[in-house]
C-alpha atoms as a PDB file:
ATOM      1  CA  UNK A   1       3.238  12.902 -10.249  1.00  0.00           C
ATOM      2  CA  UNK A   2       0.286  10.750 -11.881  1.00  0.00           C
ATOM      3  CA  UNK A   3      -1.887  11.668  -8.190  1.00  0.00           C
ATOM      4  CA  UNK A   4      -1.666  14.849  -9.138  1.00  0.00           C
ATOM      5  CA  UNK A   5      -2.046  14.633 -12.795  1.00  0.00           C
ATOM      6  CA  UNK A   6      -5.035  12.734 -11.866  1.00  0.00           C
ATOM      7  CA  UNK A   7      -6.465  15.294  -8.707  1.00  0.00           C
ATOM      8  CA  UNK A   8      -6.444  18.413 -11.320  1.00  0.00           C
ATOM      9  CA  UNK A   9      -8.225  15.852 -13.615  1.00  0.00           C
ATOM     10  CA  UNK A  10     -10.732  15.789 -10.796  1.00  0.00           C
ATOM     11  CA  UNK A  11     -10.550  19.274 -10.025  1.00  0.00           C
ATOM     12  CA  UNK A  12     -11.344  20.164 -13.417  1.00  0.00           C
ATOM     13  CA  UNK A  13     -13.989  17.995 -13.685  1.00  0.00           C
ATOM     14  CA  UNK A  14     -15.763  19.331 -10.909  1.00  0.00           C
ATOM     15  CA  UNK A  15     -15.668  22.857 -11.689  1.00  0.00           C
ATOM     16  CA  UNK A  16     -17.222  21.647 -15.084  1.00  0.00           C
ATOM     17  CA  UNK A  17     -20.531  20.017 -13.232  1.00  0.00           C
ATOM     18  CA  UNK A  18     -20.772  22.071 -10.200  1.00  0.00           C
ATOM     19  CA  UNK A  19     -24.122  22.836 -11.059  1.00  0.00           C
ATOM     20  CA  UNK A  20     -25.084  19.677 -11.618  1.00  0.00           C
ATOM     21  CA  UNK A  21     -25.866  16.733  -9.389  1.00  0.00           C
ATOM     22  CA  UNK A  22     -22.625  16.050  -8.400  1.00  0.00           C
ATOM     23  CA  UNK A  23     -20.578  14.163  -5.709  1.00  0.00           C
ATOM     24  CA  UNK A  24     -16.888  12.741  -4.560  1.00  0.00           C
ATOM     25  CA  UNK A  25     -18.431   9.325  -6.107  1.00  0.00           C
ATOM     26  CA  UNK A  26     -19.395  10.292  -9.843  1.00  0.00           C
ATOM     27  CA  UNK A  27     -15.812  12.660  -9.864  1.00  0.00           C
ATOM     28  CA  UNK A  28     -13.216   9.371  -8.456  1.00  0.00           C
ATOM     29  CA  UNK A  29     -15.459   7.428 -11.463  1.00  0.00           C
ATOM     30  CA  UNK A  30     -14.621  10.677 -13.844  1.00  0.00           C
ATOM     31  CA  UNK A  31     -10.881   9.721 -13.075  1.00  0.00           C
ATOM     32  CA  UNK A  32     -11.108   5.906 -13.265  1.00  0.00           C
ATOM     33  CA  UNK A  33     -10.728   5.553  -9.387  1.00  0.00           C
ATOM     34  CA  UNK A  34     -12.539   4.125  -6.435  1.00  0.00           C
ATOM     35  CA  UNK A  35     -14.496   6.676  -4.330  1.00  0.00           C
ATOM     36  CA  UNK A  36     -12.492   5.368  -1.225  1.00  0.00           C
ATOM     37  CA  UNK A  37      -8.587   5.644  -2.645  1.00  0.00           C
ATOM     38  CA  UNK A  38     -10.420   9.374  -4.240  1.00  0.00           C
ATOM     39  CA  UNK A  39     -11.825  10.762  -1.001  1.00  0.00           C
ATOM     40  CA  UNK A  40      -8.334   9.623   0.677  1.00  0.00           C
ATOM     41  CA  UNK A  41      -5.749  11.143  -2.151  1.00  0.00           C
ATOM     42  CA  UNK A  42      -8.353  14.214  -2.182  1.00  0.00           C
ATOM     43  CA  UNK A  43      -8.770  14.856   1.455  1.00  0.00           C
ATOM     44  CA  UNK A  44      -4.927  14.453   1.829  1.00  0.00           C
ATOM     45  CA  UNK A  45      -3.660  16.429  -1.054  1.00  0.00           C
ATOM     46  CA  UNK A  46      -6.155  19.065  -0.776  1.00  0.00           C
ATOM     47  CA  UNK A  47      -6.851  18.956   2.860  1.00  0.00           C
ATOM     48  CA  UNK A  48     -10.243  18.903   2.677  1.00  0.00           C
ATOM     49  CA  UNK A  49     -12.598  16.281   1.465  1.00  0.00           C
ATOM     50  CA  UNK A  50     -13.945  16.371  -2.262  1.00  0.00           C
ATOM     51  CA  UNK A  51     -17.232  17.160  -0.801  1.00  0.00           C
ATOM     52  CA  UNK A  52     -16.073  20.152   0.832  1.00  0.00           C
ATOM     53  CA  UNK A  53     -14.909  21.599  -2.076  1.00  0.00           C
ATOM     54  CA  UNK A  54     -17.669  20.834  -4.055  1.00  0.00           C
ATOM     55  CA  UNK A  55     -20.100  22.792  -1.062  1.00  0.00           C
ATOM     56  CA  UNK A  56     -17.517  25.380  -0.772  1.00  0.00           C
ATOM     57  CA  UNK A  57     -17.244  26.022  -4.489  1.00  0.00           C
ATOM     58  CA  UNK A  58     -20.745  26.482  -4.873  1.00  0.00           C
ATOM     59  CA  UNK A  59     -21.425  28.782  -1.845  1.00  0.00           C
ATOM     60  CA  UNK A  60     -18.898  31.020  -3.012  1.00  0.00           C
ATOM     61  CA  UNK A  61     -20.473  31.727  -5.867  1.00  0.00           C
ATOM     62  CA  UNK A  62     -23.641  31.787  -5.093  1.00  0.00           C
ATOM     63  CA  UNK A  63     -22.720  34.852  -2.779  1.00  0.00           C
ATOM     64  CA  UNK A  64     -21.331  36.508  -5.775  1.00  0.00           C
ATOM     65  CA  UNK A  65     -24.612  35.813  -7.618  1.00  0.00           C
ATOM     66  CA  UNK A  66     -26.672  37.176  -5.045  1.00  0.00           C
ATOM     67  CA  UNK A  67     -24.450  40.084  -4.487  1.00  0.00           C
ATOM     68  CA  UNK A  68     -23.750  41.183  -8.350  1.00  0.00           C
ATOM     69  CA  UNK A  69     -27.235  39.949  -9.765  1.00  0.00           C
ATOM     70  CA  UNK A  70     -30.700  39.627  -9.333  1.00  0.00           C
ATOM     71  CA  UNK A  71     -31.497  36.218  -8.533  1.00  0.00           C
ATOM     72  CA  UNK A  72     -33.735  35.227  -6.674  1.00  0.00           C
ATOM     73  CA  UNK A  73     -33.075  33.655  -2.891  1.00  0.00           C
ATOM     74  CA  UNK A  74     -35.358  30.336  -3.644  1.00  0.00           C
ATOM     75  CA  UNK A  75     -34.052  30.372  -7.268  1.00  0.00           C
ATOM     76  CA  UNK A  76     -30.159  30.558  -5.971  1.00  0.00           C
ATOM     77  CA  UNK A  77     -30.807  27.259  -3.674  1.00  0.00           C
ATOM     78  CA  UNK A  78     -31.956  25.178  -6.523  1.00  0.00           C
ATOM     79  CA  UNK A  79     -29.201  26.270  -8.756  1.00  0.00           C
ATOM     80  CA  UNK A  80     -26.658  25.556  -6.413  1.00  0.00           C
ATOM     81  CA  UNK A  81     -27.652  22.063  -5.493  1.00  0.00           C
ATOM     82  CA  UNK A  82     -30.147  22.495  -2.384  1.00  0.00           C
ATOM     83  CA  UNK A  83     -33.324  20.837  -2.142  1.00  0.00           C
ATOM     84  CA  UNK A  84     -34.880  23.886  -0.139  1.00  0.00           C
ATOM     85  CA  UNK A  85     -34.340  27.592   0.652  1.00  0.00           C
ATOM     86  CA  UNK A  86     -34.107  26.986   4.617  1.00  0.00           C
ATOM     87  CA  UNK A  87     -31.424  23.920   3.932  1.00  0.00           C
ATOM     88  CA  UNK A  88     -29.318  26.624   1.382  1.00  0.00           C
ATOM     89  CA  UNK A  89     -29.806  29.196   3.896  1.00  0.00           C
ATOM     90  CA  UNK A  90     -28.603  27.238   6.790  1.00  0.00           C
ATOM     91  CA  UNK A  91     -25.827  26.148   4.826  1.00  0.00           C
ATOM     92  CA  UNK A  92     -24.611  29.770   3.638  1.00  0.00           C
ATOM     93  CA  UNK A  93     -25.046  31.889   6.707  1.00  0.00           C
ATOM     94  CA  UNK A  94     -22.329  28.958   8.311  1.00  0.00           C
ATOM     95  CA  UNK A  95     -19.804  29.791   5.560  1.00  0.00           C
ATOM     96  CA  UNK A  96     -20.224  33.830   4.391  1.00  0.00           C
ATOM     97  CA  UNK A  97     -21.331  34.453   8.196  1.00  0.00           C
ATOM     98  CA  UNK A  98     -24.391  36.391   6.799  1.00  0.00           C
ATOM     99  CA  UNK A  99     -27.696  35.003   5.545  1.00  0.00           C
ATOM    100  CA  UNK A 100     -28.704  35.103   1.948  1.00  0.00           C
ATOM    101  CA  UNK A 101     -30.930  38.021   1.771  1.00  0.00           C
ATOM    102  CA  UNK A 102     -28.245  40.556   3.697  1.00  0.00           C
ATOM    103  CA  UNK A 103     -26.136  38.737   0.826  1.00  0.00           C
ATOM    104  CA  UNK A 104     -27.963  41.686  -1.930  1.00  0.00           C
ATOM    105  CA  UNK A 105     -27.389  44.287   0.052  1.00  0.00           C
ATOM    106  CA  UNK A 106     -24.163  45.935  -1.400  1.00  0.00           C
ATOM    107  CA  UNK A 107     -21.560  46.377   1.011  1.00  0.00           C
ATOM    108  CA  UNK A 108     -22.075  43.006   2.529  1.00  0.00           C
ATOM    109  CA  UNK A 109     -18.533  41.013   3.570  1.00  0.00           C
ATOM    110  CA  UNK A 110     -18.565  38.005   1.986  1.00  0.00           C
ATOM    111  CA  UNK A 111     -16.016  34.894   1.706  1.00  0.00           C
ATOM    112  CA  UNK A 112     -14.419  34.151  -1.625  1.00  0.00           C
ATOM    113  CA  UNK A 113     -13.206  30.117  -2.329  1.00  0.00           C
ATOM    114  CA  UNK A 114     -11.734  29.963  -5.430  1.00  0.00           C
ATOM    115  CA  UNK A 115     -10.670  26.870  -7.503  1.00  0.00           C
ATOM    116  CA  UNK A 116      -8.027  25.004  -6.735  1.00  0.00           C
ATOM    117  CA  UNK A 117      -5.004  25.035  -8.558  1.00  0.00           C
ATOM    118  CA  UNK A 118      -2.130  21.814  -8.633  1.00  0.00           C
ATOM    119  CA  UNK A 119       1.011  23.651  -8.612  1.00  0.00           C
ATOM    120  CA  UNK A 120       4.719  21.699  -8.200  1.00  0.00           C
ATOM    121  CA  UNK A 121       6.306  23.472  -4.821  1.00  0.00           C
ATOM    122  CA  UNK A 122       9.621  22.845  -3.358  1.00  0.00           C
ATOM    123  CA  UNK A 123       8.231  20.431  -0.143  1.00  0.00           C
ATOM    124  CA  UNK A 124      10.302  17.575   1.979  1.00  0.00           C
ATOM    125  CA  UNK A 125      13.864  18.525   2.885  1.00  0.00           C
ATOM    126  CA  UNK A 126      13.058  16.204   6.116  1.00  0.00           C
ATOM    127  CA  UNK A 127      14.019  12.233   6.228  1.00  0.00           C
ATOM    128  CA  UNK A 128      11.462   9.881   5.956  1.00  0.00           C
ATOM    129  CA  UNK A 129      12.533   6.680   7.043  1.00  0.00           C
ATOM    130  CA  UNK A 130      10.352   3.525   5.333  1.00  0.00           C
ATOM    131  CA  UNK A 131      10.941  -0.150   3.992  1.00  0.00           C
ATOM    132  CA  UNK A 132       9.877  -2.132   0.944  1.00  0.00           C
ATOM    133  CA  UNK A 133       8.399  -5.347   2.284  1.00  0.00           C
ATOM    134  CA  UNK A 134       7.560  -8.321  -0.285  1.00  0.00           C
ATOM    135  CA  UNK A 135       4.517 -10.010   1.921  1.00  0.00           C
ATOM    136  CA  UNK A 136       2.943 -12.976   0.475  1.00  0.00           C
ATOM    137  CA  UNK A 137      -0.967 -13.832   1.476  1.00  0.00           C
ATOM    138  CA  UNK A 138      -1.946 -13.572   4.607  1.00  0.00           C
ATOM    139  CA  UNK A 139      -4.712 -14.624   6.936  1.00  0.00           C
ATOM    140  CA  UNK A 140      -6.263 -12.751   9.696  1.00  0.00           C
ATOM    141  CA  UNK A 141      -9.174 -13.531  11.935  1.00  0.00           C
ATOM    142  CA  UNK A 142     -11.486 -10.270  12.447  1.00  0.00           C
ATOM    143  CA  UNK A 143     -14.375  -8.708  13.541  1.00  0.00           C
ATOM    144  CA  UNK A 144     -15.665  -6.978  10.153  1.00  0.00           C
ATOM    145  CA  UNK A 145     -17.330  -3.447  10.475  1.00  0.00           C
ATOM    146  CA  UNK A 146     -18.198  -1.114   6.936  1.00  0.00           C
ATOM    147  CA  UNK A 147     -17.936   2.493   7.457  1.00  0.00           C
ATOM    148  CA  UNK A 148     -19.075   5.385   4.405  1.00  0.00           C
ATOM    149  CA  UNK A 149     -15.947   6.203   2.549  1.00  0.00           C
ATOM    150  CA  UNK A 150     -16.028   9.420   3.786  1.00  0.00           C
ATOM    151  CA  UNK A 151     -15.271   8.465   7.038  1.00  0.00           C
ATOM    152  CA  UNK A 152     -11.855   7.144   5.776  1.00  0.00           C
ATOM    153  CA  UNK A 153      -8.875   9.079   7.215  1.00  0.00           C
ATOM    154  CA  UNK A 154     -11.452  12.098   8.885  1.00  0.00           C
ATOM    155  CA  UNK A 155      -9.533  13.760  11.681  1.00  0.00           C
ATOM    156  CA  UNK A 156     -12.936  14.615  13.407  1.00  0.00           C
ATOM    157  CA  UNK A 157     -15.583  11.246  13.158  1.00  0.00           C
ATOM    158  CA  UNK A 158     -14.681   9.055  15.667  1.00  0.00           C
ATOM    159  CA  UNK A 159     -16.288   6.102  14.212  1.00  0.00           C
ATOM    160  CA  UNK A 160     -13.833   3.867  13.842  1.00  0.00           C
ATOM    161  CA  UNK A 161     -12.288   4.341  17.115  1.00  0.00           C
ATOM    162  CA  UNK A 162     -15.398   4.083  18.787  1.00  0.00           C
ATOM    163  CA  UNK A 163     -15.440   1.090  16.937  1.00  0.00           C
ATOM    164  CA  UNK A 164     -12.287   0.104  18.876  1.00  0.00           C
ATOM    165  CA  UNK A 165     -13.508   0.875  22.138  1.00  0.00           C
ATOM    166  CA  UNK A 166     -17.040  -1.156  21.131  1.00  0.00           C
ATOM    167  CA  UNK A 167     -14.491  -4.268  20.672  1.00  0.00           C
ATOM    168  CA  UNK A 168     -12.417  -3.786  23.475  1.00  0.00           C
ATOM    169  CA  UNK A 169     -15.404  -3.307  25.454  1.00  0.00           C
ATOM    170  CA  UNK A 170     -16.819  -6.350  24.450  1.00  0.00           C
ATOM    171  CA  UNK A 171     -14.153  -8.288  25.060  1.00  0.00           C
ATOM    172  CA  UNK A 172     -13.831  -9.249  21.511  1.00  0.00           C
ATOM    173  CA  UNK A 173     -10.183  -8.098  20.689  1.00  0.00           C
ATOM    174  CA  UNK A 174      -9.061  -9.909  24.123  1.00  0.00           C
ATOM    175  CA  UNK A 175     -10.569 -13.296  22.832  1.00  0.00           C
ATOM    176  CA  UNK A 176      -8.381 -12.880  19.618  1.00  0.00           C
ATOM    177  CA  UNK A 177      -4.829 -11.669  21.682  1.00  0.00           C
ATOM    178  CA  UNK A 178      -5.881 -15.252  23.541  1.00  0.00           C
ATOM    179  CA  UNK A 179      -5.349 -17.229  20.460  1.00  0.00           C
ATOM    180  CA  UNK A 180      -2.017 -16.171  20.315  1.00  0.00           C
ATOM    181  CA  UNK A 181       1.134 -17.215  21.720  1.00  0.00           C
ATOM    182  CA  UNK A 182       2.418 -14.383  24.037  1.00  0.00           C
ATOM    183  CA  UNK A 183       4.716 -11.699  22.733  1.00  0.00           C
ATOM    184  CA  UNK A 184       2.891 -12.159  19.389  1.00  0.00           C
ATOM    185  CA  UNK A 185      -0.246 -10.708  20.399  1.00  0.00           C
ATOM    186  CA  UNK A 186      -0.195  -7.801  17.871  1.00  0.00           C
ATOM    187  CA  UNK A 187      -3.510  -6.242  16.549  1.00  0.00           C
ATOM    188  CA  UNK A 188      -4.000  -5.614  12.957  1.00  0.00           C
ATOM    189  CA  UNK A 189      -6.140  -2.872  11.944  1.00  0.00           C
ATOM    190  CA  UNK A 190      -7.520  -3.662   8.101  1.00  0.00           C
ATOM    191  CA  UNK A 191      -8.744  -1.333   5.403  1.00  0.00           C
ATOM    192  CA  UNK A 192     -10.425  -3.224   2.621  1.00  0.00           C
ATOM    193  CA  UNK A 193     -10.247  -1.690  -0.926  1.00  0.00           C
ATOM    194  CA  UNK A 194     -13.257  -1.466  -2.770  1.00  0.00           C
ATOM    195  CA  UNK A 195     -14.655  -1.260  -6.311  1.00  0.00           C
ATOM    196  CA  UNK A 196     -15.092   2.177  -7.655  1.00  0.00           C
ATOM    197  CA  UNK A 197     -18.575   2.093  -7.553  1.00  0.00           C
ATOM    198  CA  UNK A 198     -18.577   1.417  -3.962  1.00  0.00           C
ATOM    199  CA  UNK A 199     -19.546   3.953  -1.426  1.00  0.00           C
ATOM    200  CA  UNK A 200     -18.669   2.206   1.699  1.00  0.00           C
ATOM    201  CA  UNK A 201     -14.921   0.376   2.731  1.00  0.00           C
ATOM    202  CA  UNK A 202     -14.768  -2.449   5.314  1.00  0.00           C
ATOM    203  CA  UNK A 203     -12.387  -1.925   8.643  1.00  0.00           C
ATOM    204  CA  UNK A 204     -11.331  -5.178  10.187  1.00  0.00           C
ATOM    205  CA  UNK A 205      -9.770  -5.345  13.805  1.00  0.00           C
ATOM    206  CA  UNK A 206      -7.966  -9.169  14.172  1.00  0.00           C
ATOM    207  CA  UNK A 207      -5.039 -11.269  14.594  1.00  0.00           C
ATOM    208  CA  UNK A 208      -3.033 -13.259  12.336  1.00  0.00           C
ATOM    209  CA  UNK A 209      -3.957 -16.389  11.621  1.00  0.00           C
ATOM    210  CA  UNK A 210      -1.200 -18.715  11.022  1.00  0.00           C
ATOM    211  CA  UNK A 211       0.806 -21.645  12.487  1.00  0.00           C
ATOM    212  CA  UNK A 212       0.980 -20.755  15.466  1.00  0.00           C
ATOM    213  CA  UNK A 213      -2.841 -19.429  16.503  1.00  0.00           C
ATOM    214  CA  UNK A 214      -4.439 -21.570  17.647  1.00  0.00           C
ATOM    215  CA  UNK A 215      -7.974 -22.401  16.148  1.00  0.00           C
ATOM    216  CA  UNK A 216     -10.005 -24.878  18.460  1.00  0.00           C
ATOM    217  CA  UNK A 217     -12.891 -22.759  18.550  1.00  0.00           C
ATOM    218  CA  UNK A 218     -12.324 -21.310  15.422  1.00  0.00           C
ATOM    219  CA  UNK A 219     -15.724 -22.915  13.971  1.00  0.00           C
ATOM    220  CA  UNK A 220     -17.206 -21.044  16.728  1.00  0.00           C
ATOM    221  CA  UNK A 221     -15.622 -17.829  16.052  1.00  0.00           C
ATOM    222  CA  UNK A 222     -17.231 -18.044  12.797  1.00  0.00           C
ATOM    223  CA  UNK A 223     -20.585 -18.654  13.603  1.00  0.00           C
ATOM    224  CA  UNK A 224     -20.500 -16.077  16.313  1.00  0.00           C
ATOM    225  CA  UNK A 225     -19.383 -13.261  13.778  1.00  0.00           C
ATOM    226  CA  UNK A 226     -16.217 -12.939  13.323  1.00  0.00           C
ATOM    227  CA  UNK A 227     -14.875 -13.128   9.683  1.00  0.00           C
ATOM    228  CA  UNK A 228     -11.496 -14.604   7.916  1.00  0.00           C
ATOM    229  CA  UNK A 229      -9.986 -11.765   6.194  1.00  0.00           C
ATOM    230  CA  UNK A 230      -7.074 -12.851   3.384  1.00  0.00           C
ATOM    231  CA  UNK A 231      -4.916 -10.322   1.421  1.00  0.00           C
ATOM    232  CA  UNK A 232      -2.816 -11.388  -1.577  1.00  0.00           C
ATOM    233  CA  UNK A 233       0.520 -11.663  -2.331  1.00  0.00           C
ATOM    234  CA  UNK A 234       1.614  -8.021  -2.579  1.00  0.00           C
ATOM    235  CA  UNK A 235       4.670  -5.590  -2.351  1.00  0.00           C
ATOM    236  CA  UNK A 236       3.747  -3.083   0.719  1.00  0.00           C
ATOM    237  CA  UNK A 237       5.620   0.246   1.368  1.00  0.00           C
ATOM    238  CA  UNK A 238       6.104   0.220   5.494  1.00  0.00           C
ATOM    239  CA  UNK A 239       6.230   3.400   7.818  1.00  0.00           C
ATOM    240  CA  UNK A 240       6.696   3.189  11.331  1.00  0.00           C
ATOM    241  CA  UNK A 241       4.239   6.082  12.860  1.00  0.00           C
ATOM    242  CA  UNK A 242       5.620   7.125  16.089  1.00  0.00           C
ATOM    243  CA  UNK A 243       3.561   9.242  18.612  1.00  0.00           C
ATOM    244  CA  UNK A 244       0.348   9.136  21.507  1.00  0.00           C
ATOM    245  CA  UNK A 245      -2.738   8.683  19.255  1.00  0.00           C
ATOM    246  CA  UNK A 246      -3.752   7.910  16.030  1.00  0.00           C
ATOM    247  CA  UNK A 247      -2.909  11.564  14.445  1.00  0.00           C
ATOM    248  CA  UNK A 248       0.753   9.954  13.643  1.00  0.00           C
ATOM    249  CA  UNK A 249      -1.162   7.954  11.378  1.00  0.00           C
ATOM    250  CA  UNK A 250      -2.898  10.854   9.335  1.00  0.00           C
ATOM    251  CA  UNK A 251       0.507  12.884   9.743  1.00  0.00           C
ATOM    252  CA  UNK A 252       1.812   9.486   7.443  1.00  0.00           C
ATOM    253  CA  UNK A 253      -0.905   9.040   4.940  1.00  0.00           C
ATOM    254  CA  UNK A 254      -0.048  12.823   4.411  1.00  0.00           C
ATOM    255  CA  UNK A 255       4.003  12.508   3.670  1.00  0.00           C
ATOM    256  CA  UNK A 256       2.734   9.107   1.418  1.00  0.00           C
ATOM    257  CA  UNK A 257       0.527  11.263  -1.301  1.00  0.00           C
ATOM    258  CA  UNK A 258       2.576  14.321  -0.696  1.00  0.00           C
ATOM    259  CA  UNK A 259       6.415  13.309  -0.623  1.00  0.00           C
ATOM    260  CA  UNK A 260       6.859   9.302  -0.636  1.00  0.00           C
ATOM    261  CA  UNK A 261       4.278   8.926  -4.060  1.00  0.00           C
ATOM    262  CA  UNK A 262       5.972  12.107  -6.231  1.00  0.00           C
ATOM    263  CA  UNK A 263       9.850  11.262  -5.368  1.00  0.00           C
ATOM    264  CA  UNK A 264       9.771   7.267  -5.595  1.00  0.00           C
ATOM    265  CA  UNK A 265       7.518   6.687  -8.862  1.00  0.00           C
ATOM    266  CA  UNK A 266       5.236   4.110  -6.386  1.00  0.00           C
ATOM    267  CA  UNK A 267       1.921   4.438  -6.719  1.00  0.00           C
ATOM    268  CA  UNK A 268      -0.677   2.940  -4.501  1.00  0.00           C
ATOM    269  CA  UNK A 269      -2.620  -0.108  -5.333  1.00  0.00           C
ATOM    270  CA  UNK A 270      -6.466  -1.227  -4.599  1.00  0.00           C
ATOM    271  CA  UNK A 271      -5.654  -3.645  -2.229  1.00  0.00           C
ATOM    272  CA  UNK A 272      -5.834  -4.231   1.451  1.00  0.00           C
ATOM    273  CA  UNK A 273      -3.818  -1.216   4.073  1.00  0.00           C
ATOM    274  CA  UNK A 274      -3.374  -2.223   7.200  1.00  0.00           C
ATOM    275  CA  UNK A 275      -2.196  -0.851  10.758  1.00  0.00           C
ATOM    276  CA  UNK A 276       0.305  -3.141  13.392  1.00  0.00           C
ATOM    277  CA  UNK A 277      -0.273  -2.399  17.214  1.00  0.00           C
ATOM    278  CA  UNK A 278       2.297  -4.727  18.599  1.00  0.00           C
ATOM    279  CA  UNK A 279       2.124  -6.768  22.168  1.00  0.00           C
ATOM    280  CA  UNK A 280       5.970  -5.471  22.331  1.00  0.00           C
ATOM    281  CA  UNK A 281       6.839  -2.714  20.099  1.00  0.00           C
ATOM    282  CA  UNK A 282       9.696  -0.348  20.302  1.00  0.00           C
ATOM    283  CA  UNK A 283       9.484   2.931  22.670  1.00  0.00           C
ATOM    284  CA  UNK A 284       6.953   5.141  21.363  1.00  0.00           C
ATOM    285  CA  UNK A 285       5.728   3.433  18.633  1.00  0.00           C
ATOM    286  CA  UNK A 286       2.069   3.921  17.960  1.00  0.00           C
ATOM    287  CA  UNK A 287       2.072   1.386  15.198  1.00  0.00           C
ATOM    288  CA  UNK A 288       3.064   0.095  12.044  1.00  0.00           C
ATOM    289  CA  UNK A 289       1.328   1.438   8.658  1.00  0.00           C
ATOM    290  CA  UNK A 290       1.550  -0.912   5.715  1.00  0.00           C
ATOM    291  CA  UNK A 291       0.564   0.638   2.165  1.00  0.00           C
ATOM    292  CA  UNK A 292       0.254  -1.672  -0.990  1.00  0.00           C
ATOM    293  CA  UNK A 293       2.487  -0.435  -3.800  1.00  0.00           C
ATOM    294  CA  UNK A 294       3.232  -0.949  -7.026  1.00  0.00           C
ATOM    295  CA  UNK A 295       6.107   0.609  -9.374  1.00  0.00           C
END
């Protein structure tokens, strides 16, 4: 209930500065969030990204504008946030399907995107099977990559897994499976949290780094660029995400904001997320998705 006490908040907040210099950033710090756990509740709860709606918004009514009034084309780009009349033009012939100026002529079809509304709907009905895990601090040795927060959880960048194939490629992940014994060879996939001010998060690809790795040339490691990455001591909410590719994970970042968060009074904390690939996982198991919670 508080993510979506807190995503009308935003909402709200938006519609009250949407001609202003706005973005996803200034509206998560409206809220007392970081931009990266904001752009991840937002894009899930919402389905599109804060940005989005913030565009959208402002492209919808600048069609009514143009339509119902008479302003100006060059005037309606600077009032709706664009730094020129070809860049606003661009921008609303791909959403109303027209361009600005066949925008005055009555008659014109244009798209409407109205505000967004939080409303409590009957949803779930399905099991959802997950585990409470009390983890205490943990070690991993990675190779460290920071991505825009708006990259975080988008269906269509490939980013980070072109930064997977970059690894594997380069050998990279195969020199950390090495220092492993075998059948413990499992790949963690890190998301670092980040301050709210923070536009960028850090994604980590590594192994664990305990007892049994073993860390002969882990002084060279180091100095070759790969980082230590250490989480704290931290209660972690654990879904198993079963399918072929990495949608299963999106499908169960979705059913965390939308049913997990409401019905269990968690909430999620600004701490390290991480995916398991294991060596030897069970039959169809794309991986293991480990959320840091708090009651």
């Amino acid at each position: 209930m508080e993510a979506m006490y807190l995503l009308q908040n935003a909402i709200t907040y938006m519609e009250e500065h949407l001609l202003e210099s706005i973005s996803y950033e200034a509206t998560a710090k409206s809220i007392g969030m970081s931009s990266y756990n904001f752009h991840r509740v937002f894009r899930f709860m919402a389905g599109m990204t804060a940005s989005e709606y913030i565009r959208n918004r402002r492209l919808s009514l600048a069609g009514q504008e143009l339509q119902n009034g008479d302003i100006l084309v060059i005037d309606a780009a600077y009032k709706y946030g664009y730094d020129t009349p070809e860049s606003f033009s661009k921008a609303f012939s791909r959403f109303h399907g027209v361009t600005p100026t066949q925008a005055k002529r009555k008659g014109t079809e244009l798209r409407l995107f109205n505000p967004l509304v939080i409303k409590i709907t009957m949803e779930g009905g399905n099991i959802m099977h997950y585990k409470i895990a009390v983890q205490e601090s943990q070690k991993f040795i990675t190779i460290i990559k920071a991505f825009p927060n708006v990259k975080m959880n988008d269906e269509n960048d490939q980013s980070i897994p072109n930064f997977w194939t970059e690894c594997h490629n380069n050998q990279q992940i195969q020199r950390l499976k090495s220092l492993r014994p075998k059948g413990k060879r499992d790949v963690y996939g890190l998301c670092s949290p980040t301050l709210k001010n923070e536009t960028h998060f850090n994604y980590g690809i590594g192994i664990l780094l305990d007892e049994e790795t073993d860390v002969s040339t882990l002084d060279e490691l180091l100095n070759s660029g790969y980082s230590i990455w250490e989480t704290k001591p931290m209660d972690y909410v654990v879904f198993k995400c079963f399918g072929n590719d990495s949608r299963c994970i999106a499908e169960t970042w979705s059913k965390f904001f939308k049913e997990f968060i409401p019905q269990t009074g968690y909430s999620q904390t600004e701490d390290t997320d991480y995916e398991i690939y294991f060596e030897e996982g069970e039959e169809g198991l794309f991986c293991e998705l480990w959320i840091p919670v708090k009651k």
